[in-house]
N, C-alpha and C. Protein backbone atom coordinates (compact mmCIF):
# COMPACT_ATOMS: atom_id res chain seq x y z
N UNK A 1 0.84 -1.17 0.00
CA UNK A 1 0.00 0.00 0.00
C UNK A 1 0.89 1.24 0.00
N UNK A 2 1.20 2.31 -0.90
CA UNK A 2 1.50 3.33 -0.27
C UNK A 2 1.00 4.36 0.35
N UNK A 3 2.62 4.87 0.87
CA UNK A 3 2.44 5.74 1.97
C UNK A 3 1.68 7.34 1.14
N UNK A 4 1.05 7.76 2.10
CA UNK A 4 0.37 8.91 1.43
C UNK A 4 1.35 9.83 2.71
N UNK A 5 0.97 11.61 2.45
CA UNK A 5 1.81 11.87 3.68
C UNK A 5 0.20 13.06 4.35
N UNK A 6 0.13 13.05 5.59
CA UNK A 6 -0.74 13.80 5.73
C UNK A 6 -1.33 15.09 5.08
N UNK A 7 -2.14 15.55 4.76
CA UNK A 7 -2.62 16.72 4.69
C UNK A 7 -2.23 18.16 4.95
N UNK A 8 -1.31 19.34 4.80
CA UNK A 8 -1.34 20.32 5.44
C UNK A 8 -2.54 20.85 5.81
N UNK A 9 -1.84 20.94 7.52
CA UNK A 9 -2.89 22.03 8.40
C UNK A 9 -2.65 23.42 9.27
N UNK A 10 -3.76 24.24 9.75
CA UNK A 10 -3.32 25.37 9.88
C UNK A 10 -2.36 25.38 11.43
N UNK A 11 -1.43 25.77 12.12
CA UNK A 11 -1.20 25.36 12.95
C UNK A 11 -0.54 26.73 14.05
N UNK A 12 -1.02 27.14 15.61
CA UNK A 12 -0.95 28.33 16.31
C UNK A 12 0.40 28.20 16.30
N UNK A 13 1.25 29.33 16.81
CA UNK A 13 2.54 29.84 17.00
C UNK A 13 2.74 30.71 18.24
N UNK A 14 3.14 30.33 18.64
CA UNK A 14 3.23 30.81 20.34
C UNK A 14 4.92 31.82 20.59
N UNK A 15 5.08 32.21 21.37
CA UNK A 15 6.16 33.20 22.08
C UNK A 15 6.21 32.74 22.98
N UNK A 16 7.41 32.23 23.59
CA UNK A 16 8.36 31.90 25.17
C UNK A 16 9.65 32.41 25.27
N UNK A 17 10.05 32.49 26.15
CA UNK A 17 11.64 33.68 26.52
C UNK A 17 12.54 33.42 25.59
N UNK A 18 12.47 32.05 24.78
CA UNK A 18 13.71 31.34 23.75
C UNK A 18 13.48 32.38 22.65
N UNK A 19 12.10 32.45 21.96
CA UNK A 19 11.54 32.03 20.15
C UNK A 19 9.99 32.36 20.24
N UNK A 20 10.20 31.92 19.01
CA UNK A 20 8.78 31.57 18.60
C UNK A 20 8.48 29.83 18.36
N UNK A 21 7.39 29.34 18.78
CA UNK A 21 7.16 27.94 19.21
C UNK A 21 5.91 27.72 18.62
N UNK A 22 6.14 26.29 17.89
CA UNK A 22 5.11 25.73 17.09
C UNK A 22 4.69 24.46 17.69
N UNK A 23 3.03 24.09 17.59
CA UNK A 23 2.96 22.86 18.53
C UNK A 23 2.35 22.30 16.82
N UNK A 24 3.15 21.15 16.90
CA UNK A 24 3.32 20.24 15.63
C UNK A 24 1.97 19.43 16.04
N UNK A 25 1.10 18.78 15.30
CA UNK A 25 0.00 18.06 15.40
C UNK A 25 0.40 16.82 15.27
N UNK A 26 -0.46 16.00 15.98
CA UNK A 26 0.78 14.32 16.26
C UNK A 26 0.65 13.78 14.78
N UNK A 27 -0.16 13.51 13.64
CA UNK A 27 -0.07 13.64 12.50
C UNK A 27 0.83 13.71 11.67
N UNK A 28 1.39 14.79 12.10
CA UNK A 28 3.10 15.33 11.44
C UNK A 28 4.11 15.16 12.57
N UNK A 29 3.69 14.36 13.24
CA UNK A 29 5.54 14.48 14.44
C UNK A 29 6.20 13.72 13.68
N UNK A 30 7.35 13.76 14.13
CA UNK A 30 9.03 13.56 13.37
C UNK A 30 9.43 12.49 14.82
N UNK A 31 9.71 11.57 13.64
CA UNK A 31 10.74 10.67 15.35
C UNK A 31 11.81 11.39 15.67
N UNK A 32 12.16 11.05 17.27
CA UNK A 32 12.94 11.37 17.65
C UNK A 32 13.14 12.49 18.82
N UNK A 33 13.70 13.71 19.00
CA UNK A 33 13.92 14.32 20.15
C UNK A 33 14.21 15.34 19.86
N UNK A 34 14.86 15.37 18.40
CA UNK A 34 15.55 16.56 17.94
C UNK A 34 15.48 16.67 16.55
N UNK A 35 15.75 17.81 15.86
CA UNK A 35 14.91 18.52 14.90
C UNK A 35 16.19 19.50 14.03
N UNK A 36 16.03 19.67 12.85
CA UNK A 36 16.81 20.28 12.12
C UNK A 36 15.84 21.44 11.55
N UNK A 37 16.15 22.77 11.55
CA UNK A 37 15.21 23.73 10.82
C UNK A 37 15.83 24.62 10.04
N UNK A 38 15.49 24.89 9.15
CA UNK A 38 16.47 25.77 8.01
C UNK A 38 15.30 26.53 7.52
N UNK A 39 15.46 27.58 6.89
CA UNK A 39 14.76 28.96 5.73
C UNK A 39 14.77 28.05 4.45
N UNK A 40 13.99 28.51 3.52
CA UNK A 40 13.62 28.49 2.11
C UNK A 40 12.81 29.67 1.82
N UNK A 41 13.65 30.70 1.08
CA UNK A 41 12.63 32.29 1.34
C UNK A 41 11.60 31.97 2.75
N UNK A 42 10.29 32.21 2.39
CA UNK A 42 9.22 32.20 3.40
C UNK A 42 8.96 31.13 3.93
N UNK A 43 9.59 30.30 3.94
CA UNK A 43 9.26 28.70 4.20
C UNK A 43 10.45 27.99 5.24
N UNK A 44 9.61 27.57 6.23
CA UNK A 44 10.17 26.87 7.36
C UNK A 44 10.31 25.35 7.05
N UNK A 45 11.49 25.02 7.24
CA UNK A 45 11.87 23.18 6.46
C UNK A 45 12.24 22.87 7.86
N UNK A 46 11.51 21.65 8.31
CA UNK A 46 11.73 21.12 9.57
C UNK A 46 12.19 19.55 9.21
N UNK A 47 13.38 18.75 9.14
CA UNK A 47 13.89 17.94 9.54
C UNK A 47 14.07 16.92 10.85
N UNK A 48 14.05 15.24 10.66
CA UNK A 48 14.58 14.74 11.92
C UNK A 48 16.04 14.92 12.39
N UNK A 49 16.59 15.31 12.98
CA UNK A 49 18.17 14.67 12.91
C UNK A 49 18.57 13.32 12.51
N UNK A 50 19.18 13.28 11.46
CA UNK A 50 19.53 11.88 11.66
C UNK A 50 20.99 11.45 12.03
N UNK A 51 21.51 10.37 11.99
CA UNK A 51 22.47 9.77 12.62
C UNK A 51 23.38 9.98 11.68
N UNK A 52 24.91 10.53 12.22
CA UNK A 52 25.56 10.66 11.50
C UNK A 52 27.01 10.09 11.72
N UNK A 53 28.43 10.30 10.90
CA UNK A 53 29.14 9.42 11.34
C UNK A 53 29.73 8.08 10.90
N UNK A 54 30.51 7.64 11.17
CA UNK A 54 30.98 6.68 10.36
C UNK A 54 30.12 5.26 10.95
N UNK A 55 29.35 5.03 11.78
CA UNK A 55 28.75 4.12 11.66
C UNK A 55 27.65 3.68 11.48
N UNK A 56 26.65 5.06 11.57
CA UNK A 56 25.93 5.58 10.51
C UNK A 56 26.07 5.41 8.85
N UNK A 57 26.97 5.84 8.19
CA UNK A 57 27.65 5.43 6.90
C UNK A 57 27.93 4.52 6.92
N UNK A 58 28.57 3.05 7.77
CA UNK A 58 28.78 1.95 7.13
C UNK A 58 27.39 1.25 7.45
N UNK A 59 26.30 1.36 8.33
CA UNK A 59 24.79 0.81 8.57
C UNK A 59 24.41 0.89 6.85
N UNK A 60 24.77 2.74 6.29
CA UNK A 60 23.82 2.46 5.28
C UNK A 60 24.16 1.42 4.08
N UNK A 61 25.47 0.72 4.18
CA UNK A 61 25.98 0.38 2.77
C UNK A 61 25.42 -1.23 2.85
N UNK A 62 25.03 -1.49 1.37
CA UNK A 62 24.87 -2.85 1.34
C UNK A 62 26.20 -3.75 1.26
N UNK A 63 25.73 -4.88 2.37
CA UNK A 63 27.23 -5.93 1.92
C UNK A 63 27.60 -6.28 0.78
N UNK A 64 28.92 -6.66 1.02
CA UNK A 64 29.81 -6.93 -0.37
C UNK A 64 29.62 -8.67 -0.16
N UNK A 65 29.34 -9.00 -1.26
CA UNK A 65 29.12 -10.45 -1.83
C UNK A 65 30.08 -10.72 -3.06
N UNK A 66 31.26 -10.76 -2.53
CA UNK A 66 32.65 -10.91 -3.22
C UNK A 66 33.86 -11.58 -2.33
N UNK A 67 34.48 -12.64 -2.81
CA UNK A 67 35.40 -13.28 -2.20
C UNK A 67 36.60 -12.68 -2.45
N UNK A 68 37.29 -12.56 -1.15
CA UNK A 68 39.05 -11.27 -1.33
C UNK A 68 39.94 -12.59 -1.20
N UNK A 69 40.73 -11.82 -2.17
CA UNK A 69 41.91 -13.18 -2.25
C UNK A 69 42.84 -12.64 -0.84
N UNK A 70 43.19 -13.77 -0.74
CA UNK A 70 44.43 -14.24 0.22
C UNK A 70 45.57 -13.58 0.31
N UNK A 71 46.39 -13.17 1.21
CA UNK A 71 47.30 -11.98 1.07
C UNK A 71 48.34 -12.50 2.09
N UNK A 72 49.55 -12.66 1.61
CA UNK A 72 50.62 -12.90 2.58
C UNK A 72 50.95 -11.45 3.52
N UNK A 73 51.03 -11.94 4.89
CA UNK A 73 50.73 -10.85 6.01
C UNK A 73 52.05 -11.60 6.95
N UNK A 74 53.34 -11.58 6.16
CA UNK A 74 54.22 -11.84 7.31
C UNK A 74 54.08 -11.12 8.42
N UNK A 75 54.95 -11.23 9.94
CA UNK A 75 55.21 -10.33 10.77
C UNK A 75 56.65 -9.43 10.23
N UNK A 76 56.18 -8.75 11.16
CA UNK A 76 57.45 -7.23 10.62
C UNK A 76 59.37 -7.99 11.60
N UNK A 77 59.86 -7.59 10.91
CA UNK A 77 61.16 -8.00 11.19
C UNK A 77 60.98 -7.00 12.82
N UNK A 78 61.88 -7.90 13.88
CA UNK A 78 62.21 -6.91 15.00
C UNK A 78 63.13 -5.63 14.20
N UNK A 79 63.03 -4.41 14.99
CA UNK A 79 63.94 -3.36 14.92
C UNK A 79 64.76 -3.34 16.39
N UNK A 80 66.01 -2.69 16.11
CA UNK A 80 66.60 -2.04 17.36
C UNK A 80 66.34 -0.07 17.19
N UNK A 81 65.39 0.03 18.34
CA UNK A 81 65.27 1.38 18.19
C UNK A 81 65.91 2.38 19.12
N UNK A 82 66.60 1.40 19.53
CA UNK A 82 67.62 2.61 20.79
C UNK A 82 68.70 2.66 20.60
């Protein structure tokens, strides 16, 4: 089935000592805790945070289904370093 995405609706804007504060309708909540917001001329773009990072980046990659050849991995000769 696809996903449809809700409807825009009209929504109040409030004032507290921070900002200006929007109460999001559960409809449109965003997982999570935290929120990315940026301008577009007149237009407010609200984002989830997402996960970022290198293990983040290797979650997203699909496995490799390829056999690695064999590699001679002697040990390293001792040194005298003093």
């Amino acid at each position: 089935m696809p996903h449809s995405d809700p409807a825009p609706c009209q929504v109040r804007l409030f004032r507290d000592n921070r900002g200006q504060v929007i109460c999001v309708p559960a409809q449109l909540e965003l997982p999570g805790s935290e929120a990315v917001i940026s301008r577009d001329g007149d237009r407010l773009i609200v984002e989830p945070v997402r996960a970022n990072g290198l293990t983040a980046l290797l979650d997203s990659w699909e496995p490799l289904n390829e056999d690695f050849p064999e590699i001679a991995d002697p040990p390293s000769a001792p040194e005298d370093i003093f």
